[in-house]
Protein backbone atom coordinates (compact mmCIF):
# COMPACT_ATOMS: atom_id res chain seq x y z
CA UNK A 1 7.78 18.94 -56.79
CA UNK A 2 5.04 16.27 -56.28
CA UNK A 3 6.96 13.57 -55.95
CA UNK A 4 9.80 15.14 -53.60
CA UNK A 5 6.73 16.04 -51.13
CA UNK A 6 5.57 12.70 -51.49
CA UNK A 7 9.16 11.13 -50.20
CA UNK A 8 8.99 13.73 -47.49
CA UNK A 9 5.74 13.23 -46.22
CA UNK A 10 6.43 9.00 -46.27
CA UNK A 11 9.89 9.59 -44.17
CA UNK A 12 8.31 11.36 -41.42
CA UNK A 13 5.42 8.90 -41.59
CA UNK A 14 8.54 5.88 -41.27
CA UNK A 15 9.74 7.60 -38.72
CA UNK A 16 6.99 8.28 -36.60
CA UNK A 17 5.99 4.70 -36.72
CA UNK A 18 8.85 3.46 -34.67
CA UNK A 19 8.55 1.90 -31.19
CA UNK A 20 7.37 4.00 -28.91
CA UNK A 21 9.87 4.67 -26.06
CA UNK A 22 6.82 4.25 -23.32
CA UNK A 23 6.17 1.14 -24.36
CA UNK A 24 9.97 0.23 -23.71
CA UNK A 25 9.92 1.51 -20.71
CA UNK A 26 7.18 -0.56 -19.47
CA UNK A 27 9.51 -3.88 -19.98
CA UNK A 28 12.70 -2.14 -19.07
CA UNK A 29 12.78 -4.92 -15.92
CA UNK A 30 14.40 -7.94 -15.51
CA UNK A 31 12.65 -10.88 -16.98
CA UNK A 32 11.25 -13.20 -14.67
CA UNK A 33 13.36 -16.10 -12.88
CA UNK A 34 11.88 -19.28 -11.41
CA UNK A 35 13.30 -19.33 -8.40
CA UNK A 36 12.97 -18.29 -4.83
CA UNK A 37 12.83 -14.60 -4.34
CA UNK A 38 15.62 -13.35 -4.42
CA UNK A 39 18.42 -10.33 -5.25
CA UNK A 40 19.97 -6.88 -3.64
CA UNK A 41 18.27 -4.48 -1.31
CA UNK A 42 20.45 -1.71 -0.80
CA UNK A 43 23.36 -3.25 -2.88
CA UNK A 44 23.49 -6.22 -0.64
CA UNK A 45 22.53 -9.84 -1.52
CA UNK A 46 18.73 -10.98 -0.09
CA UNK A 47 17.14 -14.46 -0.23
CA UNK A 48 13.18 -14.53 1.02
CA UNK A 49 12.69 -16.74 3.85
CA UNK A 50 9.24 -15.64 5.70
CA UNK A 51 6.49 -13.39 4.37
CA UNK A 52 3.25 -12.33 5.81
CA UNK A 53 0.23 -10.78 4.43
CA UNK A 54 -2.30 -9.38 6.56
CA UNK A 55 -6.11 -9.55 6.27
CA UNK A 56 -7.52 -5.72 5.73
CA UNK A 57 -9.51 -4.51 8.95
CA UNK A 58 -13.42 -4.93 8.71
CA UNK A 59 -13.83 -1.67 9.16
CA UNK A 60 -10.98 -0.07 6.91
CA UNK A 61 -12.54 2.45 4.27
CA UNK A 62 -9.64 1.68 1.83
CA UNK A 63 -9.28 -1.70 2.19
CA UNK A 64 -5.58 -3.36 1.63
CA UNK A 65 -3.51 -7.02 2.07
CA UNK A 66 -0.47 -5.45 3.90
CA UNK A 67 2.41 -7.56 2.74
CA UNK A 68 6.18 -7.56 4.71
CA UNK A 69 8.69 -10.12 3.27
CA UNK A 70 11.59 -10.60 4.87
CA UNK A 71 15.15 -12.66 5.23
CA UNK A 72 15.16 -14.37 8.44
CA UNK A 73 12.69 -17.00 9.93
CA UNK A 74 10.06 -15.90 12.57
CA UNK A 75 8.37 -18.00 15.03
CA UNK A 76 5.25 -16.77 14.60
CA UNK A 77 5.45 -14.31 11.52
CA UNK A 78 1.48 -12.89 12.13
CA UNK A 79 2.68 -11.47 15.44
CA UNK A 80 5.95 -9.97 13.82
CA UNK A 81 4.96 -8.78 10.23
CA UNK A 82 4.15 -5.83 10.55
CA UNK A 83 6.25 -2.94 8.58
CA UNK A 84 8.13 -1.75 11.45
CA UNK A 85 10.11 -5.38 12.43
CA UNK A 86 13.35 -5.08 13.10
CA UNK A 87 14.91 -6.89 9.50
CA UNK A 88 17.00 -4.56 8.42
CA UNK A 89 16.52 -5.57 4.65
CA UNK A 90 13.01 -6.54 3.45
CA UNK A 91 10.05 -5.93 1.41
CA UNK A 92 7.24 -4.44 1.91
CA UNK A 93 3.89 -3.59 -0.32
CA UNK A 94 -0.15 -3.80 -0.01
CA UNK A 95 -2.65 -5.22 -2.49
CA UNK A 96 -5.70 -2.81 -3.09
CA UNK A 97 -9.11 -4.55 -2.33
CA UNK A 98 -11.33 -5.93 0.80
CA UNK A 99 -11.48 -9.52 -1.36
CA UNK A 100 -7.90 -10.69 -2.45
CA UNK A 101 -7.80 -12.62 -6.10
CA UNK A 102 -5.45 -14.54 -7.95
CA UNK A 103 -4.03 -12.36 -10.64
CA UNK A 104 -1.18 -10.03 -11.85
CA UNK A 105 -0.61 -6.17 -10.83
CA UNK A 106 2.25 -4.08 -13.12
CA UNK A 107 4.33 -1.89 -10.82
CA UNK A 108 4.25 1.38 -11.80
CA UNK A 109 2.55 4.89 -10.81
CA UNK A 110 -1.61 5.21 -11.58
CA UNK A 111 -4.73 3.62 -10.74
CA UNK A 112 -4.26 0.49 -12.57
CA UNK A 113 -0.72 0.19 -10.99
CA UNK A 114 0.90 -0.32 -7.44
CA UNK A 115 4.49 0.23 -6.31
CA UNK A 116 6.58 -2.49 -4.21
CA UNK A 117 9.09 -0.64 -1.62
CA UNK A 118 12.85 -2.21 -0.60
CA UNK A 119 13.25 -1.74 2.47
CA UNK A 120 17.25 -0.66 3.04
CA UNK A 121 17.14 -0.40 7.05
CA UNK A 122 21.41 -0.82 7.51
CA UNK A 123 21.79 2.91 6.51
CA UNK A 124 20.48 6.09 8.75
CA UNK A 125 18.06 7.38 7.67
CA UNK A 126 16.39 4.12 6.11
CA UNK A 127 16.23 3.98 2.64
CA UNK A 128 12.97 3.33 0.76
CA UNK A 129 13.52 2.12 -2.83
CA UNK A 130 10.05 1.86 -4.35
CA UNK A 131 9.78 -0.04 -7.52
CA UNK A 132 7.86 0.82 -10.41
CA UNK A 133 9.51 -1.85 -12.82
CA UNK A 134 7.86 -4.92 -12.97
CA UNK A 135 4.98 -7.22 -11.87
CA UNK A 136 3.49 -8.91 -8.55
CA UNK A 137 1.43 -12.05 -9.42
CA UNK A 138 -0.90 -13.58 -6.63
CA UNK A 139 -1.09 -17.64 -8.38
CA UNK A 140 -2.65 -19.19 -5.53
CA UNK A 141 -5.22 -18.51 -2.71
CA UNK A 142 -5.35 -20.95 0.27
CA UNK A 143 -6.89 -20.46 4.34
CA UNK A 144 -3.61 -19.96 5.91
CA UNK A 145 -0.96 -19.13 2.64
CA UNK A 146 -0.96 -16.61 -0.53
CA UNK A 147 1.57 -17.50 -2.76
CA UNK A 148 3.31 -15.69 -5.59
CA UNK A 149 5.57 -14.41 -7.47
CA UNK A 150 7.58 -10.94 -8.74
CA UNK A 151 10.02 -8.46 -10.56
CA UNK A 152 10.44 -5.61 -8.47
CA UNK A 153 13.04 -3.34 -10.11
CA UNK A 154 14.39 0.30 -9.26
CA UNK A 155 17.97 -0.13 -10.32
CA UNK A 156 20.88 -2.96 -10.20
CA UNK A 157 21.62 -1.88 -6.21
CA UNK A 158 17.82 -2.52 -5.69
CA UNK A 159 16.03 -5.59 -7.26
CA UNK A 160 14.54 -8.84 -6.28
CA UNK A 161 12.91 -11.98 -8.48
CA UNK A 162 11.04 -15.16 -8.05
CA UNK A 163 8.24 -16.88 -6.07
CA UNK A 164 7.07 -16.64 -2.56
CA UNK A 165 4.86 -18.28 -0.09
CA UNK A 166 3.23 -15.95 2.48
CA UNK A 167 1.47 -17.17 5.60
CA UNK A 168 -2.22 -15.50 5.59
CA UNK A 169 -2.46 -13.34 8.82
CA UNK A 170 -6.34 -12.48 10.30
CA UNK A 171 -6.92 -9.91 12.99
CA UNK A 172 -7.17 -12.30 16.15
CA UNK A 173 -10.68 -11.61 18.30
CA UNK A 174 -11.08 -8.39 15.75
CA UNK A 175 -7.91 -6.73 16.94
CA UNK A 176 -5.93 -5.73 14.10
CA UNK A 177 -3.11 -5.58 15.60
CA UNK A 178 -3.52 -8.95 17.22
CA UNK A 179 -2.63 -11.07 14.67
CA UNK A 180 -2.66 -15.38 14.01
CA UNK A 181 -2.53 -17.29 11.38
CA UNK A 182 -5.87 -17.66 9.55
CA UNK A 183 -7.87 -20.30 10.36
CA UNK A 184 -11.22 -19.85 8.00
């Protein structure tokens, strides 16, 4: 009887040593491509082309880099970043923090986590996709340009990869909504 127990009791140990299906899920995503961002909003093919992030307000109590990617070149991207321009496909996101670092965020749900959202802005209502599979890196810190790179994945309609350059937007004479490229 001793031994039979024994086999038992080593089986269920086996099995309950296998990968965990969390941990699975946390890699699920597409591995990362050099390239320029890049991949399907909505189902439809997107390239990067301009990006802006946005210096948090002096006076914000939850400070945050408001970040709009988007398809289609802008004149003067600081005065057209924001969330609401017209692109019908883009991407749009915030890094947590009054002091932006270089480093790497995973997408997903909790405190140590943020979300990226695909914008889908062709269909009525607009469709938010928000990711929770995958990473956004920060690599480099300059006056006037953040770049970076990510894997932002909800589903094989809804994914983009690769690096970006974003020019760094400050509030212009403390207007936050005022916006030029940073000069200090």
């Amino acid at each position: 009887m001793i031994p039979r127990t024994l086999a038992l009791s080593l089986a269920l140990v086996f099995v309950g040593c296998g990968k965990d299906d969390e941990d699975e899920a946390k890699t699920a995503y597409p591995e990362f491509v050099e390239q320029v961002l890049s991949g399907k909003i909505g189902g439809k093919a997107w390239s990067f082309v301009a990006g802006a992030i946005a210096t948090p307000a002096a006076d914000d109590a939850s400070p945050s880099w408001d970040v709009t990617l988007v398809s289609t070149a802008k004149e003067n991207i600081c005065s057209e970043f924001l969330p609401s321009a017209p692109d019908k496909l883009k991407v749009i996101f915030g890094i947590d923090g009054a002091t932006l670092a270089v480093g790497k965020k995973d997408l997903g749900f909790g405190t140590d986590s943020q979300t990226i959202t695909l914008v889908d802005g062709n269909v009525e209502p607009t469709m938010n996709s928000i990711a929770v599979e995958g990473f956004v890196e920060v690599t480099a810190i300059a006056v006037d340009q953040v770049q970076a790179k990510m894997v932002a994945h909800v589903d094989d309609a809804d994914t983009v990869n690769g690096t970006f350059t974003m020019t760094k937007c400050c509030a212009k004479d403390g207007d936050k909504f005022n916006r030029e490229v940073c000069k200090e």
